[in-house]
Protein backbone atom coordinates (compact mmCIF):
# COMPACT_ATOMS: atom_id res chain seq x y z
CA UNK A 1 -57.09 64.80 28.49
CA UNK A 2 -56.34 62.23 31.18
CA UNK A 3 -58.26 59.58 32.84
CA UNK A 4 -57.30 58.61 36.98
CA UNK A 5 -58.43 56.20 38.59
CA UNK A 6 -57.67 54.52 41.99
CA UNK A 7 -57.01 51.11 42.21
CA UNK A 8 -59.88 48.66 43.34
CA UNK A 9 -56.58 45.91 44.30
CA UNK A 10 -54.15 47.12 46.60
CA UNK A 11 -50.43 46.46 46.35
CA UNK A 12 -50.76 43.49 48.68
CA UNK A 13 -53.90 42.20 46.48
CA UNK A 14 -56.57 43.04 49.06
CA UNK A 15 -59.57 44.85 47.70
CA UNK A 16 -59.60 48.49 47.77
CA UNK A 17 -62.79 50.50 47.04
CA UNK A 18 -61.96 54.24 46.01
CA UNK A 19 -64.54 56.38 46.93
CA UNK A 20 -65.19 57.68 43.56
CA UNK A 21 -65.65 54.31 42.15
CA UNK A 22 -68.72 53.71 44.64
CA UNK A 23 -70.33 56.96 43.40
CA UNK A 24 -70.46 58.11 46.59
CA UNK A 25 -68.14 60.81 46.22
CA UNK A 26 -68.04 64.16 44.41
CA UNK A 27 -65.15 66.87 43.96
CA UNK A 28 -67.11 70.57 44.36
CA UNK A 29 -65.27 73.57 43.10
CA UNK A 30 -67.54 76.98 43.43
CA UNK A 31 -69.27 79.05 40.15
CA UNK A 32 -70.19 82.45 40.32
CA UNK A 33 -73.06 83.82 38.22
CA UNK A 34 -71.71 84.25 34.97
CA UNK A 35 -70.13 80.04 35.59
CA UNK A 36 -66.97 81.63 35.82
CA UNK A 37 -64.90 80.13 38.56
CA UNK A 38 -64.44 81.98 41.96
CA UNK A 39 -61.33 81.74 44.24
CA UNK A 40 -60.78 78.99 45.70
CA UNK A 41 -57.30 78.78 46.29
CA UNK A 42 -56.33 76.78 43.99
CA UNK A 43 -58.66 74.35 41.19
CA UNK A 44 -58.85 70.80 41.76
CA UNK A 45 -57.38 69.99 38.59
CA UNK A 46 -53.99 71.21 39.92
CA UNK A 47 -53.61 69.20 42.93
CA UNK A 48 -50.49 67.55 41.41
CA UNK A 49 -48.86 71.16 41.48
CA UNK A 50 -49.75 71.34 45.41
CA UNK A 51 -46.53 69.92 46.13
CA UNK A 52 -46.48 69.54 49.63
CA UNK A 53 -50.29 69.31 50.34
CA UNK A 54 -50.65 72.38 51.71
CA UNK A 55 -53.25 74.53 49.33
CA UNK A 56 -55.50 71.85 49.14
CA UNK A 57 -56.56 71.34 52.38
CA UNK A 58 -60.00 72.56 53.60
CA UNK A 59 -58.32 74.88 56.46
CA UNK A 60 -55.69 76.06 54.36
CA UNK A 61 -53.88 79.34 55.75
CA UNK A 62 -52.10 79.77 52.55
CA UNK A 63 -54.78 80.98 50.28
CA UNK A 64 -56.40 84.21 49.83
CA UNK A 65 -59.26 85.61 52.28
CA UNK A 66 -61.88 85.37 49.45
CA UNK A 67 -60.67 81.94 49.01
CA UNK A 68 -61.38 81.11 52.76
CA UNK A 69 -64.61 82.60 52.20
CA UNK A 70 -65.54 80.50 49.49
CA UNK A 71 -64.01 77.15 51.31
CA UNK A 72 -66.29 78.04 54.31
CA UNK A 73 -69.23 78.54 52.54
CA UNK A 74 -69.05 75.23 50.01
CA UNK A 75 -68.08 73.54 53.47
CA UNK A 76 -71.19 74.42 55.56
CA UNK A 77 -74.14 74.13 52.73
CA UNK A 78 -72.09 70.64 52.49
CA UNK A 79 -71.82 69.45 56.03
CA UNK A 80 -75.36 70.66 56.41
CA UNK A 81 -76.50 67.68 54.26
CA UNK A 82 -74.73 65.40 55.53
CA UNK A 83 -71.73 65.28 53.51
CA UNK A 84 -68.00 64.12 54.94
CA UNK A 85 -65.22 66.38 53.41
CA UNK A 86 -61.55 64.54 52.73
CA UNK A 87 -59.15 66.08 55.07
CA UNK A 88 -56.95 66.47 52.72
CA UNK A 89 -58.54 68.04 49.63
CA UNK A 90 -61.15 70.51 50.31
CA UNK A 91 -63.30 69.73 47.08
CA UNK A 92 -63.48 65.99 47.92
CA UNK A 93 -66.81 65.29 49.33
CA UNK A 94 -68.22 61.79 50.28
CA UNK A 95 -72.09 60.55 51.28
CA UNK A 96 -72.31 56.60 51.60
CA UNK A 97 -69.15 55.40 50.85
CA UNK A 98 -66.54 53.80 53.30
CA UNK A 99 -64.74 57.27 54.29
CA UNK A 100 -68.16 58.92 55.28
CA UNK A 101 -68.97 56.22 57.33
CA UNK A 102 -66.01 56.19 59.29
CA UNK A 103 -66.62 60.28 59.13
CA UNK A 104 -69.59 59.57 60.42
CA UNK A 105 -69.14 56.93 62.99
CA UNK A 106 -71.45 54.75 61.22
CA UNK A 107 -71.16 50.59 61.07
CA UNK A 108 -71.18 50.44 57.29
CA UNK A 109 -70.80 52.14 54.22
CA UNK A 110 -74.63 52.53 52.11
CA UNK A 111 -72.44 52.23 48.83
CA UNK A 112 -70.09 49.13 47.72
CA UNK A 113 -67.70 49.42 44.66
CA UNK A 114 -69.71 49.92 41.55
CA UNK A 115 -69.62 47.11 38.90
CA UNK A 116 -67.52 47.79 35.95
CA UNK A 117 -69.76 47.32 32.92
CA UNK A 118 -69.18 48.06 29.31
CA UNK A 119 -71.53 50.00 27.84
């Protein structure tokens, strides 16, 4: 197994606040019934074989029509809620951090980066 995590100090030692790290945002990938995984393209955990970008985003035309399906679905019940999707990964979804509020158009984000405590 293997742990990634985003920086919270950028390169040129300003603060950066992933959006995972506020607990504002969630990856979704789809279940059926039986919690077996349906199509979605491609899983989440193999975004590093998505080369050049291209399966992983939300409007992908290079995935299957069941896959589409599936995207579009996850997608609405999502957006319905209020929820900002990544436009680059279509199981990145965001409510509160920085990147929803910008989604959004709101003036702030509701969530900051999360303290790092030991436990």
């Amino acid at each position: 197994m293997h742990q990634m995590v985003a920086p919270t100090i950028n390169l040129d030692g300003s603060q950066n606040i992933p959006s995972h790290a506020t607990g504002g945002a969630i990856d979704v990938y789809l279940i059926d019934e039986k919690g077996e995984a349906v199509d979605m393209g491609m899983h989440p955990k193999d975004w590093l074989l998505d080369h050049d970008g291209l399966l992983s985003l939300p409007n992908s035309t290079r995935i299957s029509e069941e896959a589409k399906k599936y995207r579009s679905i996850m997608s609405s019940v999502l957006q319905q809620v209020g929820f900002a999707n990544l436009a680059t990964e279509y199981w990145h979804w965001s409510y509160g951090d920085r990147y929803w509020a910008c989604y959004f158009g709101k003036p702030t984000a509701i969530y900051g980066l999360m303290e790092n405590r030991k436990r």
